[in-house]
N, C-alpha and C. Protein backbone atom coordinates (compact mmCIF):
# COMPACT_ATOMS: atom_id res chain seq x y z
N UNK A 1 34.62 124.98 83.11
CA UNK A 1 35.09 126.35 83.28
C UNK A 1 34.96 126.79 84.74
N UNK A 2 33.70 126.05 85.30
CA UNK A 2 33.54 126.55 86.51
C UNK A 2 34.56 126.30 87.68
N UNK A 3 34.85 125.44 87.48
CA UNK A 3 36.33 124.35 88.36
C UNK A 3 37.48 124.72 88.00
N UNK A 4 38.04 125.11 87.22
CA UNK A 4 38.73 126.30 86.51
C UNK A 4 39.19 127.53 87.22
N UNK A 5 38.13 128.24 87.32
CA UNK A 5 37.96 129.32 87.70
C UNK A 5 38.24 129.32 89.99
N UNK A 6 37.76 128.32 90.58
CA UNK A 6 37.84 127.72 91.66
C UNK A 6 39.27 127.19 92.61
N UNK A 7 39.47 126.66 91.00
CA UNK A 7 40.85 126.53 91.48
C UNK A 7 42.02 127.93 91.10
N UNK A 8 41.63 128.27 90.20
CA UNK A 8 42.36 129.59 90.37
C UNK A 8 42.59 130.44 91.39
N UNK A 9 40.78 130.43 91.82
CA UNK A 9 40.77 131.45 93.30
C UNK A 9 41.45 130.65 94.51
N UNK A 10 41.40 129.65 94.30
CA UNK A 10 41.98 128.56 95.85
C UNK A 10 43.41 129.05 95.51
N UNK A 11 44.36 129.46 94.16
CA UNK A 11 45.71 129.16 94.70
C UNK A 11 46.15 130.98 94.49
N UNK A 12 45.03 131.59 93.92
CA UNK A 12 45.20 133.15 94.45
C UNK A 12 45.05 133.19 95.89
N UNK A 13 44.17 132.59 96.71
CA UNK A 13 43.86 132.46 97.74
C UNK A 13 45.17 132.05 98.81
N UNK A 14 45.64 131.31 98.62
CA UNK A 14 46.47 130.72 99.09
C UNK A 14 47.64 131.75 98.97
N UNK A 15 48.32 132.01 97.82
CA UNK A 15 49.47 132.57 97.78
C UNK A 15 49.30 134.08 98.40
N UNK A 16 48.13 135.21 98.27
CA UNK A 16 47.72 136.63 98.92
C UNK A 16 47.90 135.95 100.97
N UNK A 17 46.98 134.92 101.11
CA UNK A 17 47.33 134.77 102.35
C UNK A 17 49.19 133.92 103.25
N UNK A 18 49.35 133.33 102.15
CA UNK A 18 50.62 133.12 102.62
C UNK A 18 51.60 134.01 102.97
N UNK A 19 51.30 135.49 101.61
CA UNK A 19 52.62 136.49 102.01
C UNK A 19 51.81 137.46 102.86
N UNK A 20 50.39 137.76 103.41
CA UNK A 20 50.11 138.14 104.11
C UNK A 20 50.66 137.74 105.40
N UNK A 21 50.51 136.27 105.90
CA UNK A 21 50.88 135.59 107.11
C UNK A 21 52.25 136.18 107.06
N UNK A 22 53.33 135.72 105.97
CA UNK A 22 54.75 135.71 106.30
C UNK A 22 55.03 137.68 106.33
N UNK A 23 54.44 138.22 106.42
CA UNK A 23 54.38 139.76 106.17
C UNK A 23 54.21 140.43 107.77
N UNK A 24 53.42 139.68 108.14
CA UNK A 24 52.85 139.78 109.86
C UNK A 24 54.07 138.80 110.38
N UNK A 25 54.11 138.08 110.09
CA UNK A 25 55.73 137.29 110.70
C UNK A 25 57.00 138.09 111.24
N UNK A 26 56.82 138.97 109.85
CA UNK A 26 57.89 139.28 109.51
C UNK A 26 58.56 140.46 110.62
N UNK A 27 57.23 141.20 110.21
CA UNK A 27 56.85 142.20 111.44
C UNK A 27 57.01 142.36 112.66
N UNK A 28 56.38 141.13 112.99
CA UNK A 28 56.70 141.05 114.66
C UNK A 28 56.90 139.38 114.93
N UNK A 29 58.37 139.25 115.06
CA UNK A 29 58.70 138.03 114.81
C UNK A 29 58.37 137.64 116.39
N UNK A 30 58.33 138.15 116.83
CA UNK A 30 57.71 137.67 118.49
C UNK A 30 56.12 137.29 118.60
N UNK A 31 55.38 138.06 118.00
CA UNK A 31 54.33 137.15 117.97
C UNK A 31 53.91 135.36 117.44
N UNK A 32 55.05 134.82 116.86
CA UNK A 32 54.76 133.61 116.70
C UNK A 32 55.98 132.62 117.05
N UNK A 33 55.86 131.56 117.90
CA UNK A 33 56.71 131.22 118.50
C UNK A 33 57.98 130.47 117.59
N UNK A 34 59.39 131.20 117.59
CA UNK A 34 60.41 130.68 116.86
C UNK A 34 60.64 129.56 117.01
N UNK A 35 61.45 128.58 115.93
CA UNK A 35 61.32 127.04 115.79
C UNK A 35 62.59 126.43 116.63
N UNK A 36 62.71 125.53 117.36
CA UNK A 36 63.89 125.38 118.32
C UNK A 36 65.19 125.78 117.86
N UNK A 37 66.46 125.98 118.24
CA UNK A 37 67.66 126.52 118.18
C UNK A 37 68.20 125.22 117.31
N UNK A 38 68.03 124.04 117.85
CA UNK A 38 68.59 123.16 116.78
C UNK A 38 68.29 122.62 115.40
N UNK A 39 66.80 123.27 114.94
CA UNK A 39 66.35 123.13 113.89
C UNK A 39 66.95 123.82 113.30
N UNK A 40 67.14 125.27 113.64
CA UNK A 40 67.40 126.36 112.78
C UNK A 40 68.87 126.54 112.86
N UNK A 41 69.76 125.75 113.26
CA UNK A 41 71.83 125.24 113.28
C UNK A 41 71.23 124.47 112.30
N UNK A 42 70.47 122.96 112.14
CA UNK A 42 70.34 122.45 111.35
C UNK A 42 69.89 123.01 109.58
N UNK A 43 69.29 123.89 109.82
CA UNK A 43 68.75 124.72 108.90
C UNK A 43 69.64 125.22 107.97
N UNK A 44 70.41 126.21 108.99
CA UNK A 44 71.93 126.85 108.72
C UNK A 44 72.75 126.36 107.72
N UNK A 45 73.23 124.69 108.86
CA UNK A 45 74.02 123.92 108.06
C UNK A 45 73.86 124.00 106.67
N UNK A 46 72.26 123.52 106.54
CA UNK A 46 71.42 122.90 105.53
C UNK A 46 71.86 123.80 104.21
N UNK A 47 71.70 124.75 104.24
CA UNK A 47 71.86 125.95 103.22
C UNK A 47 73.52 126.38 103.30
N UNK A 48 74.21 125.90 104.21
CA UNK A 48 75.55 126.59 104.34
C UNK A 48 75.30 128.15 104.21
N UNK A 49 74.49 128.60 105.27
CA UNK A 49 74.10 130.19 105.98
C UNK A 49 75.94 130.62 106.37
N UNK A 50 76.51 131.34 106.24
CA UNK A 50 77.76 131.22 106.50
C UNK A 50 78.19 132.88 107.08
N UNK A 51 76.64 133.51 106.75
CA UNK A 51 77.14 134.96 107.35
C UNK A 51 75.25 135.46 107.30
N UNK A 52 75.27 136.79 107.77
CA UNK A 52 74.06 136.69 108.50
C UNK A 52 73.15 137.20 107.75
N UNK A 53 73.45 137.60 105.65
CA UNK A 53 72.36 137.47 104.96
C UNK A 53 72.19 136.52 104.82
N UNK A 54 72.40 135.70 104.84
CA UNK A 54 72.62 133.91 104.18
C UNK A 54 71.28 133.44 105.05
N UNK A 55 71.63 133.76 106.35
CA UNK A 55 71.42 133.22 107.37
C UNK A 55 69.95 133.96 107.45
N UNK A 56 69.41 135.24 107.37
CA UNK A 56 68.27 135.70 107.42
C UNK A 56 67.24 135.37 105.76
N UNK A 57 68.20 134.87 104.68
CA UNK A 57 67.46 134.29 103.50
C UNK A 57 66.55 132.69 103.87
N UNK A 58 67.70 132.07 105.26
CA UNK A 58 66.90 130.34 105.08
C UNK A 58 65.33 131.22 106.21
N UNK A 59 65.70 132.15 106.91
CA UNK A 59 64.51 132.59 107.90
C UNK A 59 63.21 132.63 107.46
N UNK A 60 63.60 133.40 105.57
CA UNK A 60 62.17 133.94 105.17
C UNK A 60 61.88 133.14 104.44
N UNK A 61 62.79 131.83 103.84
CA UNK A 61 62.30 130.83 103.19
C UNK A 61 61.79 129.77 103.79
N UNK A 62 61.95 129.26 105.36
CA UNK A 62 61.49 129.15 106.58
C UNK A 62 60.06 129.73 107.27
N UNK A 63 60.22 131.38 107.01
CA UNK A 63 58.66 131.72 107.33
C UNK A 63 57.42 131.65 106.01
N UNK A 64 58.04 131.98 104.52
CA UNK A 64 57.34 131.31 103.79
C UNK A 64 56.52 130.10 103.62
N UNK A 65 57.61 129.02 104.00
CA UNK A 65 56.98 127.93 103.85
C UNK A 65 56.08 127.22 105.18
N UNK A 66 56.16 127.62 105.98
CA UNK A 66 55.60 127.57 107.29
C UNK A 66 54.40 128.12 107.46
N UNK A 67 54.27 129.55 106.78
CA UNK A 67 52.87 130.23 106.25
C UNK A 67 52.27 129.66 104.86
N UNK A 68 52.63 129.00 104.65
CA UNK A 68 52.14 128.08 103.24
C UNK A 68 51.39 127.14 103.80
N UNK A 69 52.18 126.41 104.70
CA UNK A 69 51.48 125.00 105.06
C UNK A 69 50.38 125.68 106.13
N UNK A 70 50.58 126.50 107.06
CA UNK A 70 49.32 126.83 107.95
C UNK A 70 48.22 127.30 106.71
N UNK A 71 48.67 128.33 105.54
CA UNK A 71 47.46 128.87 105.10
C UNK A 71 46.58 127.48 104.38
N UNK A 72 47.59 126.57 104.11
CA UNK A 72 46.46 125.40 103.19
C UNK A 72 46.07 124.68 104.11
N UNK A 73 46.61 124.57 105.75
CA UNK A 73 45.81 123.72 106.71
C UNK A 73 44.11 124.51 106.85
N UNK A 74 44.40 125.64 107.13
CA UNK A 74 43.04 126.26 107.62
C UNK A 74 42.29 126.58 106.30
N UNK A 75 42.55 126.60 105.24
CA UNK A 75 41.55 126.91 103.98
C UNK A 75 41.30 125.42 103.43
N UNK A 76 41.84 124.15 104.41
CA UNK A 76 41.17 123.10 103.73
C UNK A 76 40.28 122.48 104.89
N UNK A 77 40.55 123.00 106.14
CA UNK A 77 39.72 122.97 107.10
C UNK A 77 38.20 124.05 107.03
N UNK A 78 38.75 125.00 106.20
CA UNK A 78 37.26 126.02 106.04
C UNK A 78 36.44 125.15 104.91
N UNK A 79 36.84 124.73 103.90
CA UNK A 79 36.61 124.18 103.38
C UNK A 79 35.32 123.25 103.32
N UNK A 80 36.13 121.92 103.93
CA UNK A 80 35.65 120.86 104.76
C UNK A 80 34.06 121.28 105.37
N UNK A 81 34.70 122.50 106.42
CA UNK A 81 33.39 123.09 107.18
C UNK A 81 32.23 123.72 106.53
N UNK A 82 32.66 124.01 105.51
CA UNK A 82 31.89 125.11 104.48
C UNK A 82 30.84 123.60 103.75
N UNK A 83 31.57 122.70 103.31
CA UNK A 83 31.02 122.09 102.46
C UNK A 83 29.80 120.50 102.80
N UNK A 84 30.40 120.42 104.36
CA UNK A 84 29.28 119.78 105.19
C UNK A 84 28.18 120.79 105.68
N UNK A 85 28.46 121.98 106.04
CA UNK A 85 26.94 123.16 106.51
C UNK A 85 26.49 122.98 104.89
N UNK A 86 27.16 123.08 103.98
CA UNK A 86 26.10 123.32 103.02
C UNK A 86 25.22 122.00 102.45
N UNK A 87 25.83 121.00 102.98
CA UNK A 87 25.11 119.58 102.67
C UNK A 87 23.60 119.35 103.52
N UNK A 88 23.69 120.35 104.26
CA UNK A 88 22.89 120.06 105.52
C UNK A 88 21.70 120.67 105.36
């Protein structure tokens, strides 16, 4: 039950900080540096973006997933850190 409960909080955890991150993104898209010009033609293509909702839908599915992977880099790096201090 206890592991259960752990992993629940890890992917509440995860998903509150992901749309937090992509929320602050969103906000001030200048604070985090945009992904080169040819990723995001490639991107475009990718989805056939063909007009400029299209085109601002691959952005936030783009900053979603981009704040996904940073929030599980640093909560498996806290992690990590958390779980060697406590070995110690």
């Amino acid at each position: 039950m206890k592991r259960t409960i752990e992993i629940g909080c890890v992917i509440a955890w995860l998903l509150l900080a992901t749309l937090a991150l992509a929320y602050v993104w969103g906000r001030h898209p200048d604070a985090i540096p945009p992904p080169p010009l040819s990723f995001s033609l490639w991107l475009n293509d990718l989805f056939d973006a063909h007009d400029a909702e299209t085109s601002a839908d691959v952005d936030l599915y783009y900053m979603l997933i981009a704040s996904f992977l940073f929030a599980s880099l640093c909560t498996f790096v806290a992690w990590r850190i958390f779980k060697r201090l406590r070995t110690r």
